[in-house]
N, C-alpha and C. Protein backbone atom coordinates (compact mmCIF):
# COMPACT_ATOMS: atom_id res chain seq x y z
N UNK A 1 0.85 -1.18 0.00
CA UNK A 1 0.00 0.00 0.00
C UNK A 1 0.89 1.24 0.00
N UNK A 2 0.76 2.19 -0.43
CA UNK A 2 1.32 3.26 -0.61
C UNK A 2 1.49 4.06 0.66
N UNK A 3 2.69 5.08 0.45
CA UNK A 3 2.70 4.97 2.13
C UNK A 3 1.98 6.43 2.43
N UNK A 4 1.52 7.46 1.56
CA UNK A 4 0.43 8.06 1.81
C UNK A 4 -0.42 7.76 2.57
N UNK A 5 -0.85 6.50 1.39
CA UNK A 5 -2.42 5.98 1.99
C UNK A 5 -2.59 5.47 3.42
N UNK A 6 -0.96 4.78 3.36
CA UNK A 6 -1.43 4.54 5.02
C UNK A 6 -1.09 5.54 5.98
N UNK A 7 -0.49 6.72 5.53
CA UNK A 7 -0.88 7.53 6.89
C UNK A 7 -1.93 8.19 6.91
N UNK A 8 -2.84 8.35 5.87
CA UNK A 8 -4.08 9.28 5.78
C UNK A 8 -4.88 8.04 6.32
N UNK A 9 -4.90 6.93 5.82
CA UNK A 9 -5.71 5.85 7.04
C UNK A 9 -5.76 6.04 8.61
N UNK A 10 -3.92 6.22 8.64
CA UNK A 10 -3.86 6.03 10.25
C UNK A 10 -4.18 6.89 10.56
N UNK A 11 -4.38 8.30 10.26
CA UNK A 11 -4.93 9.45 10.80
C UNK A 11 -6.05 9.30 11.00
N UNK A 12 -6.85 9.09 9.76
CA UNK A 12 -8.33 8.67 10.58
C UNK A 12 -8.85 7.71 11.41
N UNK A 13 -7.65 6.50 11.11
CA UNK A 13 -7.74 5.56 12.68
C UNK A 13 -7.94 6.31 13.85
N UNK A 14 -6.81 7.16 14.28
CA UNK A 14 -6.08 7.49 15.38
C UNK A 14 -7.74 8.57 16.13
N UNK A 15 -7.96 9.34 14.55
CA UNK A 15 -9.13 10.13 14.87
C UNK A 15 -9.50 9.79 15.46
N UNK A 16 -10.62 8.96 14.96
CA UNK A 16 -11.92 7.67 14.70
C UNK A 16 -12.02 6.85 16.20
N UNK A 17 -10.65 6.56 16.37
CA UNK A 17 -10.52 5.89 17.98
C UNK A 17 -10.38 7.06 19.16
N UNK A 18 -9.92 8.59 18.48
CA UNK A 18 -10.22 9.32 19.71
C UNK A 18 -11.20 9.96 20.12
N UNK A 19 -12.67 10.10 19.41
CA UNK A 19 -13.55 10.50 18.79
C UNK A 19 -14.54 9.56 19.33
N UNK A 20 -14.24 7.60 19.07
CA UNK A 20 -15.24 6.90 19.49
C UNK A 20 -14.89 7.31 21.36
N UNK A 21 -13.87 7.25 21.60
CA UNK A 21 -13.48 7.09 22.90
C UNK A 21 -14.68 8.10 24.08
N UNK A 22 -15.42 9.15 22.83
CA UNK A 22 -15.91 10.52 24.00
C UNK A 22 -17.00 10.14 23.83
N UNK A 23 -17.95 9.63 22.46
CA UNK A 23 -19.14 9.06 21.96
C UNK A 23 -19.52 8.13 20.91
N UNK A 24 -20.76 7.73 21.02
CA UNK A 24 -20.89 6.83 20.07
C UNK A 24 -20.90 7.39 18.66
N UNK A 25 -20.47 5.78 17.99
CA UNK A 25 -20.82 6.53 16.31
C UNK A 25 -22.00 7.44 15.83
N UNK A 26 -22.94 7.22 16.22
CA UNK A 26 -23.96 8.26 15.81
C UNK A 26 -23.72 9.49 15.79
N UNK A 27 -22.96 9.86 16.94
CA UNK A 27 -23.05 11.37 17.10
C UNK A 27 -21.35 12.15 16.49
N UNK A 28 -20.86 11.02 15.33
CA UNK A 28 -19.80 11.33 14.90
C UNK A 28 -20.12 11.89 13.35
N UNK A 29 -19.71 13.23 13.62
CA UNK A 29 -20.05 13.50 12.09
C UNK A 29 -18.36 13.52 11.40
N UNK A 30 -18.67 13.28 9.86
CA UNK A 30 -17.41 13.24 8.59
C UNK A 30 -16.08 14.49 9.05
N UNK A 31 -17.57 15.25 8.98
CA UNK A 31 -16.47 17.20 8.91
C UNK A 31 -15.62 17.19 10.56
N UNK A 32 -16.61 16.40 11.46
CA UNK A 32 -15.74 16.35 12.84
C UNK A 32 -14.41 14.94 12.72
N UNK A 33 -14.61 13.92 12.25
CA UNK A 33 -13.66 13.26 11.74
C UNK A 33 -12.54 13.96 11.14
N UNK A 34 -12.79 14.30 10.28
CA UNK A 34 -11.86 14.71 8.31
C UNK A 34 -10.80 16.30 9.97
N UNK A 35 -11.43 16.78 10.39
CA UNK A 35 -10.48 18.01 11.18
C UNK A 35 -9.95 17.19 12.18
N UNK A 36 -9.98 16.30 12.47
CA UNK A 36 -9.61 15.82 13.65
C UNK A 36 -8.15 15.01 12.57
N UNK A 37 -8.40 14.66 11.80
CA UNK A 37 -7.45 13.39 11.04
C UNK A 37 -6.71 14.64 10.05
N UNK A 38 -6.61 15.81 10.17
CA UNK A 38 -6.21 16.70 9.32
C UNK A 38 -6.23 16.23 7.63
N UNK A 39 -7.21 15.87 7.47
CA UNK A 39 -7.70 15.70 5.90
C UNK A 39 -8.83 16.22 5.24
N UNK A 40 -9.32 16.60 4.22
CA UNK A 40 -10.04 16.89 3.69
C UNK A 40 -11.56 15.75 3.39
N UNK A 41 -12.63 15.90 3.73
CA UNK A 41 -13.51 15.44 3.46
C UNK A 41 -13.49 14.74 1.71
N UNK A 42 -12.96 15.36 1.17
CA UNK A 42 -12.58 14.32 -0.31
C UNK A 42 -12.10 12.75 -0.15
N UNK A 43 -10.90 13.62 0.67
CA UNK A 43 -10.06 12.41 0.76
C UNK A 43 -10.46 10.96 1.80
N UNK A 44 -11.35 11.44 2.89
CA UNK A 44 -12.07 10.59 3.10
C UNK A 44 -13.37 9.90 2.76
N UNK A 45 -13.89 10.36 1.53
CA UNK A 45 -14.71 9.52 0.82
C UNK A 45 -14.34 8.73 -0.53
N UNK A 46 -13.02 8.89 -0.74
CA UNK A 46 -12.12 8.30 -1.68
C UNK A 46 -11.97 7.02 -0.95
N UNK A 47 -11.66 6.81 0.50
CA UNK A 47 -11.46 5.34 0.95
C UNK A 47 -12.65 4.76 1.82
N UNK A 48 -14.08 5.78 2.06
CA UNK A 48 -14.91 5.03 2.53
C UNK A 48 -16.12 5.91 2.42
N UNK A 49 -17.59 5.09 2.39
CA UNK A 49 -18.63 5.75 2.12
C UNK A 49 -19.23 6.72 3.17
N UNK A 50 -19.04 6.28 4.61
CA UNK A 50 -19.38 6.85 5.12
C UNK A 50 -19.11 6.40 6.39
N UNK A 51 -19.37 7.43 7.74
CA UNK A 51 -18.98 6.65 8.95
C UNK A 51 -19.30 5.23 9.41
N UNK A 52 -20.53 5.24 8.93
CA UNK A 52 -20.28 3.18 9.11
C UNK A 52 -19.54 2.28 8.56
N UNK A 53 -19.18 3.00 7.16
CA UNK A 53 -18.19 2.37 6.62
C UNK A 53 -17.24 2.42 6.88
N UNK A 54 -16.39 3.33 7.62
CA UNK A 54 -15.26 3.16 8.53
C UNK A 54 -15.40 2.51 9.13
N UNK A 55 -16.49 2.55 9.96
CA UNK A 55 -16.34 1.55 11.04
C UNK A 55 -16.43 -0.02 10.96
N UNK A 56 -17.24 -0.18 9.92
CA UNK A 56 -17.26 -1.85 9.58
C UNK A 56 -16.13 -2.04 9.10
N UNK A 57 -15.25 -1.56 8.47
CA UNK A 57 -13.93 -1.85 7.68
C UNK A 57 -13.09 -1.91 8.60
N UNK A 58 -12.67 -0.86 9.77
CA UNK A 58 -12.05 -0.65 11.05
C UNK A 58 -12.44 -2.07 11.83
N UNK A 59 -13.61 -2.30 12.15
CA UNK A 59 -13.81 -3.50 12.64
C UNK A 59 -13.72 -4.97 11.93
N UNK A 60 -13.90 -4.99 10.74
CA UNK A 60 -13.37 -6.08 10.53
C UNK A 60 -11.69 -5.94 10.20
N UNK A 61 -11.24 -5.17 9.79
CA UNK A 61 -9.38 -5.51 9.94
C UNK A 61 -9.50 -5.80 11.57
N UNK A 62 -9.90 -5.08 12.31
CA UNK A 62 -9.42 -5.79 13.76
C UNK A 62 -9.73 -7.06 13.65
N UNK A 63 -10.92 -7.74 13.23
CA UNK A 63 -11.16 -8.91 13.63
C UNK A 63 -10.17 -10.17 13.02
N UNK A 64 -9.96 -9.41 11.49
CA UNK A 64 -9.16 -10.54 10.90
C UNK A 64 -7.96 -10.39 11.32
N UNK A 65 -7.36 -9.00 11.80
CA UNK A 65 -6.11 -9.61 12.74
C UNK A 65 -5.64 -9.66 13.94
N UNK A 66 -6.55 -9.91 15.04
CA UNK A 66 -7.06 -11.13 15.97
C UNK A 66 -6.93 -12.49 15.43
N UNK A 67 -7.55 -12.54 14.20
CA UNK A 67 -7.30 -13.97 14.06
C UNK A 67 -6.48 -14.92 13.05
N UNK A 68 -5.82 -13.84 12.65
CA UNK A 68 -4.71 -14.64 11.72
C UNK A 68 -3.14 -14.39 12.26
N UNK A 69 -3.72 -13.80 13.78
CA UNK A 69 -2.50 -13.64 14.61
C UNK A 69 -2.42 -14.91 15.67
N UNK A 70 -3.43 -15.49 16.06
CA UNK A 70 -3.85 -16.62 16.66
C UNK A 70 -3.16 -17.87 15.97
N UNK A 71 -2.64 -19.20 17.19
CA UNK A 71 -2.07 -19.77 16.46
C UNK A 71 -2.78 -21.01 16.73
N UNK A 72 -3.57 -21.58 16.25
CA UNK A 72 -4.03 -22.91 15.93
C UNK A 72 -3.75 -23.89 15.80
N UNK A 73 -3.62 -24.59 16.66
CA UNK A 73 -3.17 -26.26 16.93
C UNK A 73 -4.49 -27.14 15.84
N UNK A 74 -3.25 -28.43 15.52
CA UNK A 74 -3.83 -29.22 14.28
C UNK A 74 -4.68 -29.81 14.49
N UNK A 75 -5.45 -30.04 15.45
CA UNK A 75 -6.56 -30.04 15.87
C UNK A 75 -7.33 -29.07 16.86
N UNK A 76 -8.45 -28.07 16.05
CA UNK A 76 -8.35 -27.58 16.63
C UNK A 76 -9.87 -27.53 17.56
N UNK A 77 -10.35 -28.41 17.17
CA UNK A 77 -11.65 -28.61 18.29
C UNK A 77 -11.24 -29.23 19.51
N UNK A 78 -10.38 -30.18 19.81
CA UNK A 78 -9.72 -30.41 20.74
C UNK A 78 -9.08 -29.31 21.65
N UNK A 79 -9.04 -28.70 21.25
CA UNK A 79 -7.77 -27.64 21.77
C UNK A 79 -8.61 -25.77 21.67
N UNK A 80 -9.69 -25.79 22.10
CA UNK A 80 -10.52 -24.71 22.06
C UNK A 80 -9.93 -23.96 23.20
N UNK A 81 -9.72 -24.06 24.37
CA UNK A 81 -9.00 -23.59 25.60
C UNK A 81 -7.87 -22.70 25.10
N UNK A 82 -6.75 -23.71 24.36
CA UNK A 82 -5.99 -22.78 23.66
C UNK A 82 -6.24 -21.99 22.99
N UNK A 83 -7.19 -22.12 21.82
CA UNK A 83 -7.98 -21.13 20.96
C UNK A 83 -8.05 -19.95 21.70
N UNK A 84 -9.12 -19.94 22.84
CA UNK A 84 -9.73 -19.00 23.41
C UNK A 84 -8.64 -18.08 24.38
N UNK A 85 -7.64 -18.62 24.40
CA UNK A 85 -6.63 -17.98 25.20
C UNK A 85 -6.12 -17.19 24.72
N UNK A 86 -5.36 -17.90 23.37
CA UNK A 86 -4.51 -16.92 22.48
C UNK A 86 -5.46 -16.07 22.12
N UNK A 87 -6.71 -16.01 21.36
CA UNK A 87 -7.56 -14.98 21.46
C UNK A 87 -7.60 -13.57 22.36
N UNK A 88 -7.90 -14.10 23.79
CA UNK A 88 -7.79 -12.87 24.20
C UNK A 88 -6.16 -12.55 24.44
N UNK A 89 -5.35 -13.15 24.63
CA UNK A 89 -4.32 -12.71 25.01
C UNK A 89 -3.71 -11.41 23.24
N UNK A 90 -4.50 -12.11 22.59
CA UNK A 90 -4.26 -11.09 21.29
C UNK A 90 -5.25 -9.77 21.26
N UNK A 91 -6.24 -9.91 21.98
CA UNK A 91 -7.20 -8.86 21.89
C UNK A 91 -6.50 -8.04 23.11
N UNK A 92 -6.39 -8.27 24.05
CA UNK A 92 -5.36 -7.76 25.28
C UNK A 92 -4.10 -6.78 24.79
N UNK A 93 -3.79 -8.00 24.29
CA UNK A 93 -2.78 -6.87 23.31
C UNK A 93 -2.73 -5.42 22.70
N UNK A 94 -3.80 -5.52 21.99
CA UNK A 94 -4.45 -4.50 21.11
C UNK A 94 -4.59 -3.24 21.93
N UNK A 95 -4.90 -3.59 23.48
CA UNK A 95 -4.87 -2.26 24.16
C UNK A 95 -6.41 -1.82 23.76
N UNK A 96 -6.52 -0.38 24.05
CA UNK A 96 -7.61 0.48 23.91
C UNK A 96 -8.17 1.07 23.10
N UNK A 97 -7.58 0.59 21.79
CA UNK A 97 -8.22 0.42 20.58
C UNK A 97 -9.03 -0.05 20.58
N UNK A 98 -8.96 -1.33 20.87
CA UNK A 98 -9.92 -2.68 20.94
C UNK A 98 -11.05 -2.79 21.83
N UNK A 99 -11.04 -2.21 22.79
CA UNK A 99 -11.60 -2.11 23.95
C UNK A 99 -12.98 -1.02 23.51
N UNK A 100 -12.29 0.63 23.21
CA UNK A 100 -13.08 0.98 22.63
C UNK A 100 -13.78 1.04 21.60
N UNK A 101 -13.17 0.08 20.35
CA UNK A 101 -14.12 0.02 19.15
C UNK A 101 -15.02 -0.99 19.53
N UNK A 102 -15.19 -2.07 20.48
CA UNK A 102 -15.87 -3.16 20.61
C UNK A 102 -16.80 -2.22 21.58
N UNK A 103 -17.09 -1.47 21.85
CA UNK A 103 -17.84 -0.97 22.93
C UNK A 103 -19.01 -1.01 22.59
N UNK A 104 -20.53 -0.85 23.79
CA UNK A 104 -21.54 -0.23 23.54
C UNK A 104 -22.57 -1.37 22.65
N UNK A 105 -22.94 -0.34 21.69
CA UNK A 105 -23.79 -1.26 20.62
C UNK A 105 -23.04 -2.19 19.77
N UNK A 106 -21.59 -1.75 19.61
CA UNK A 106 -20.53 -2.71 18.79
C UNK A 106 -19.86 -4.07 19.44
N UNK A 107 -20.34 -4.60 20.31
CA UNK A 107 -20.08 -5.57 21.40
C UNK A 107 -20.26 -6.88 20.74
N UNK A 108 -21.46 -6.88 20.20
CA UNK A 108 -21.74 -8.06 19.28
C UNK A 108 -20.89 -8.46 17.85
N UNK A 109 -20.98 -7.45 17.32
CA UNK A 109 -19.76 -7.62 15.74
C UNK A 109 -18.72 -8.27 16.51
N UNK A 110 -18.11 -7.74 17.33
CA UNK A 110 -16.76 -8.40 17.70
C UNK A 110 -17.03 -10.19 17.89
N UNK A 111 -18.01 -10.35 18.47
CA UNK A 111 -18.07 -11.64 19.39
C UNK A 111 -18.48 -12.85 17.87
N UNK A 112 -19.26 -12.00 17.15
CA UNK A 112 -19.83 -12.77 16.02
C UNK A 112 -18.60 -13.33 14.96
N UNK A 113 -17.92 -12.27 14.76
CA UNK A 113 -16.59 -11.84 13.66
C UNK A 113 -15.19 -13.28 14.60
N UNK A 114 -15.31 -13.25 16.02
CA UNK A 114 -14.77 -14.23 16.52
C UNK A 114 -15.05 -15.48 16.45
N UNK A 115 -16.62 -15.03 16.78
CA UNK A 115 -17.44 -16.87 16.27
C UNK A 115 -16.93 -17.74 15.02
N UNK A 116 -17.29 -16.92 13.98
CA UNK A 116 -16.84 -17.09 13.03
C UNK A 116 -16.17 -17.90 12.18
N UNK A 117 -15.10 -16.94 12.73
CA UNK A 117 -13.47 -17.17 12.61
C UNK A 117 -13.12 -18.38 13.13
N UNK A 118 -13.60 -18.92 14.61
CA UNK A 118 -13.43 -20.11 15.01
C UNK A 118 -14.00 -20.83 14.41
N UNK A 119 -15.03 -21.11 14.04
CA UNK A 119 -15.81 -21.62 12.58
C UNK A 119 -15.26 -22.21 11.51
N UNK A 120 -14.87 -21.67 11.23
CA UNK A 120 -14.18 -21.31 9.99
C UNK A 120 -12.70 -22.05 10.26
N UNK A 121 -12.40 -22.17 11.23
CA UNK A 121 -10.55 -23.01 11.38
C UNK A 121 -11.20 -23.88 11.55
N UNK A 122 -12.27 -24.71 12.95
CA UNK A 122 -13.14 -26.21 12.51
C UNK A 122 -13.21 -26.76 11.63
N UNK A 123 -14.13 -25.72 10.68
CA UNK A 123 -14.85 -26.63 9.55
C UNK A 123 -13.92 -26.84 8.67
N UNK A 124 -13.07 -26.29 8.83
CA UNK A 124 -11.74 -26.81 7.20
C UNK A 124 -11.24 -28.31 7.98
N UNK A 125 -10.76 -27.74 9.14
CA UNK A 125 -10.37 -29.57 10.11
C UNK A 125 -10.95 -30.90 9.84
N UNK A 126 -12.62 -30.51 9.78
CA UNK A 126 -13.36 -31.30 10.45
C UNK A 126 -14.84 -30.65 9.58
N UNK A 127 -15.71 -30.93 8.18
CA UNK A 127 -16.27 -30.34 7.32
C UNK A 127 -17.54 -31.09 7.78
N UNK A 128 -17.19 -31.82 8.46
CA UNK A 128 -18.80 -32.91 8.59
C UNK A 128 -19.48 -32.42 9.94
N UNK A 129 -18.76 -31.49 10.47
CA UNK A 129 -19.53 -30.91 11.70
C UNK A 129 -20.08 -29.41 11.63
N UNK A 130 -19.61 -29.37 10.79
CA UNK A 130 -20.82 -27.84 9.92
C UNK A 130 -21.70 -27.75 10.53
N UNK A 131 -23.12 -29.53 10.39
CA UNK A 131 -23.83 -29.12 10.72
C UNK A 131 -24.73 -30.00 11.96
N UNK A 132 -23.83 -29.89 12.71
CA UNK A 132 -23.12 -30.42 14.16
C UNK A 132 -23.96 -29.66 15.03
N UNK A 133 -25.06 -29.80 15.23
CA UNK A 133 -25.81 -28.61 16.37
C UNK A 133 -24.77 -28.86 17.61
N UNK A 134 -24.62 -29.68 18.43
CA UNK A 134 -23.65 -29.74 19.55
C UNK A 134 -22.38 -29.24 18.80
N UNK A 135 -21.52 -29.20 18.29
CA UNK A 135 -20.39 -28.52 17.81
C UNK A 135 -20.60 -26.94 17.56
N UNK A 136 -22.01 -26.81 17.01
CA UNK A 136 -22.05 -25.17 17.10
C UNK A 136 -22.80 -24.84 18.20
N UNK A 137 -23.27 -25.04 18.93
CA UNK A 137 -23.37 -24.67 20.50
C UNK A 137 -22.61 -24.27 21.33
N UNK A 138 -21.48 -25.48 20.91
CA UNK A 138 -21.10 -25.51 21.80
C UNK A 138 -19.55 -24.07 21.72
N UNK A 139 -19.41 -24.12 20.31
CA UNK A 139 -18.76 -22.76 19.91
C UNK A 139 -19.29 -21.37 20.45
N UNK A 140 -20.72 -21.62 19.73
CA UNK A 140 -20.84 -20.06 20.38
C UNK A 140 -20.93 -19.83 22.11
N UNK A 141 -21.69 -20.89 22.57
CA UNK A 141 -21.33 -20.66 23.85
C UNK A 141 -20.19 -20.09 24.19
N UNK A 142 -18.66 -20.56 24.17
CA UNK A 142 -17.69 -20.47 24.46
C UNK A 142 -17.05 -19.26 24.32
N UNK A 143 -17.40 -18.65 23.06
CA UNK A 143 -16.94 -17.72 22.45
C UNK A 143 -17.64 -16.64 23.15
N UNK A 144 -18.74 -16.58 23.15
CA UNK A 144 -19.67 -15.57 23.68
C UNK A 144 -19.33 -15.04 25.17
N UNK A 145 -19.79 -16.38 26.17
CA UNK A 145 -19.55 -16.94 27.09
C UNK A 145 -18.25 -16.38 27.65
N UNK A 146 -16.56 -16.32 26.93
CA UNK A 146 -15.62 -16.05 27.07
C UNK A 146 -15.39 -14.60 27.59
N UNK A 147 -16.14 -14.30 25.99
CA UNK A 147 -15.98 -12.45 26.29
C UNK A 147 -16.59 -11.77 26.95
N UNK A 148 -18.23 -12.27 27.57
CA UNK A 148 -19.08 -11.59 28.54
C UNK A 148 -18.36 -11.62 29.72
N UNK A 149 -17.83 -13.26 29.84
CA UNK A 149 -17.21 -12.91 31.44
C UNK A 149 -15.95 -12.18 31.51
N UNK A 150 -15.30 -11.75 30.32
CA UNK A 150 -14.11 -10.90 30.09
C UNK A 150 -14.97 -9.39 30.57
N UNK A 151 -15.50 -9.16 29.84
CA UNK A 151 -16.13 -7.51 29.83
C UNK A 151 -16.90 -7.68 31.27
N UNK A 152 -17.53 -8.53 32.09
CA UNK A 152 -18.04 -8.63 33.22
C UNK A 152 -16.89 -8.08 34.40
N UNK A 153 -15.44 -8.44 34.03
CA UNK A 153 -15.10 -8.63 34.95
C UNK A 153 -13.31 -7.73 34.66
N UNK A 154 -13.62 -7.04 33.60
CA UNK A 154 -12.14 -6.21 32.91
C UNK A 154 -11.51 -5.32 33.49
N UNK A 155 -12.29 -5.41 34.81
CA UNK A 155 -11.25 -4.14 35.48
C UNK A 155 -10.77 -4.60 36.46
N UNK A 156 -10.77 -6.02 36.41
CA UNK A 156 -9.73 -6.46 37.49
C UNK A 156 -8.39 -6.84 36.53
N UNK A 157 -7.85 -7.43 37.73
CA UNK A 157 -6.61 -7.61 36.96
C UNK A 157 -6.49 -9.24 35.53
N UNK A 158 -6.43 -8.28 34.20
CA UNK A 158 -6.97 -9.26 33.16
C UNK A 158 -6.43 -10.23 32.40
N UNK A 159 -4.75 -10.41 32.82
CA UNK A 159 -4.49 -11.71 33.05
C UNK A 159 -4.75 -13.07 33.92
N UNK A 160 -5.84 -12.31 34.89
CA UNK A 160 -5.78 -13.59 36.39
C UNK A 160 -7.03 -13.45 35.68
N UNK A 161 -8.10 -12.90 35.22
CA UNK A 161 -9.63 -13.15 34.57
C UNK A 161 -9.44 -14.01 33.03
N UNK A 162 -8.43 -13.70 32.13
CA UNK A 162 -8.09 -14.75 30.98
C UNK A 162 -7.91 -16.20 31.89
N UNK A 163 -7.06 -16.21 32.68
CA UNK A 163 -6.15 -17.50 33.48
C UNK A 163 -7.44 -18.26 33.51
N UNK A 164 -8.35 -17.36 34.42
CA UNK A 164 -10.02 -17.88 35.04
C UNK A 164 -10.45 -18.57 33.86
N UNK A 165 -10.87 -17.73 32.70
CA UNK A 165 -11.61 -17.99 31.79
C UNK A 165 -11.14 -19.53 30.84
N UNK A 166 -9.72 -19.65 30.43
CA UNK A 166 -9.30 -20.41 30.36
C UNK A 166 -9.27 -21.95 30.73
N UNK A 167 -8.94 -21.79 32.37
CA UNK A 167 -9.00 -23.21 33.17
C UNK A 167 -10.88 -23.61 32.72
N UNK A 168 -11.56 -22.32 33.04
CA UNK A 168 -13.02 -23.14 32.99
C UNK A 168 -13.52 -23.57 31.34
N UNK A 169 -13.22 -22.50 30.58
CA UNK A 169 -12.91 -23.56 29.15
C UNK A 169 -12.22 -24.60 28.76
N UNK A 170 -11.50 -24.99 29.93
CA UNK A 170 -10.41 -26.23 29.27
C UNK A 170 -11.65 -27.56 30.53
N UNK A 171 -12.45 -27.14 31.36
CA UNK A 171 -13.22 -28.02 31.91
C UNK A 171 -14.37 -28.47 30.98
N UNK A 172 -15.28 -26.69 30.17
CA UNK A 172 -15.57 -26.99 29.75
C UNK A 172 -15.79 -28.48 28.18
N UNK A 173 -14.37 -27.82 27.95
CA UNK A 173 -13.63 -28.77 26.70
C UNK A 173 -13.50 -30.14 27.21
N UNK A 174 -12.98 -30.41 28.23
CA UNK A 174 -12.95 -31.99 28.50
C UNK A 174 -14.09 -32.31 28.62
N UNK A 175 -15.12 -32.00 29.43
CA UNK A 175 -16.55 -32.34 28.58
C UNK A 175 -17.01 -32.78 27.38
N UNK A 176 -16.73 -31.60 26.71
CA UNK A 176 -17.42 -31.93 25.38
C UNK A 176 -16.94 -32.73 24.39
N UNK A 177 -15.31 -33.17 24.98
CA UNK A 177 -14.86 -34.11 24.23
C UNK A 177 -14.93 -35.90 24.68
N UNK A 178 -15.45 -35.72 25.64
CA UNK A 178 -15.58 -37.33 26.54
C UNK A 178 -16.86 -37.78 26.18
């Protein structure tokens, strides 16, 4: 990518995340964006239609790299505990980016865009459980399940709440594999 483009991106990243940080998208207008990212309103409809479209685009690059940063053991329904670890330990990462674009009404995209994704590494493994009602239960549970008690409980200290979340997904998992 040109290296313009990516700093007129990251500017409106940087905006976009300081901007969501005070309110929600609704009350974000272009012209308050485009001054904040020192660009011209042109130039930000050259790379997107409009503030949702930042934001769905913003949110899915986060999601896909969350998860092509994740490292997946060769089996990976067996090994969901791990899944779900490296997960957050990658979303953790991300800092307050992440934190605040997933916020609010955007809580769900994240969790779905994760579902997914875990989905999606299964079914290439393992194609005959597609349509596996206990295999997809038992996903979204987990996934869902993971991040509520993450956001339930994020202001404690959020390596000893991953640790938590973890051990009880790896109980859960021996379950579902016996």
């Amino acid at each position: 990518m040109d290296l313009r483009i990516q700093k007129t991106k990251s500017n409106i990243f940087n905006a976009y995340i300081e901007l969501r940080e005070k309110k929600p998208i609704e009350k974000i207008t272009v012209k308050e964006l485009t001054d904040k990212a020192q660009i011209s309103k042109q130039t930000f409809y050259l790379h997107y239609k409009d503030i949702y479209d930042l934001t769905d685009q913003i949110e899915q690059e986060l999601i896909a790299d969350i998860m092509k940063d994740v490292e997946y053991p060769e089996n990976a329904l067996d090994n969901l505990s791990q899944i779900a670890f490296n997960i957050f330990n990658r979303a953790l990462a991300l800092g307050q980016p992440f934190k605040t674009l997933f916020s609010g009404t955007r809580t769900g995209i994240l969790t779905k865009g994760i579902e997914n994704g875990v989905k999606s590494v299964i079914y290439k493994q393992h194609p005959e459980l597609r349509a596996d009602l206990k295999t997809n239960v038992y996903i979204t549970y987990l996934v869902h399940g993971c991040y509520n008690a993450y956001q339930q409980y994020k202001t404690i200290d959020q390596e000893r709440v991953v640790k938590i979340i973890t051990d009880i997904t790896n109980i859960i998992n021996n379950s579902y594999n016996d």
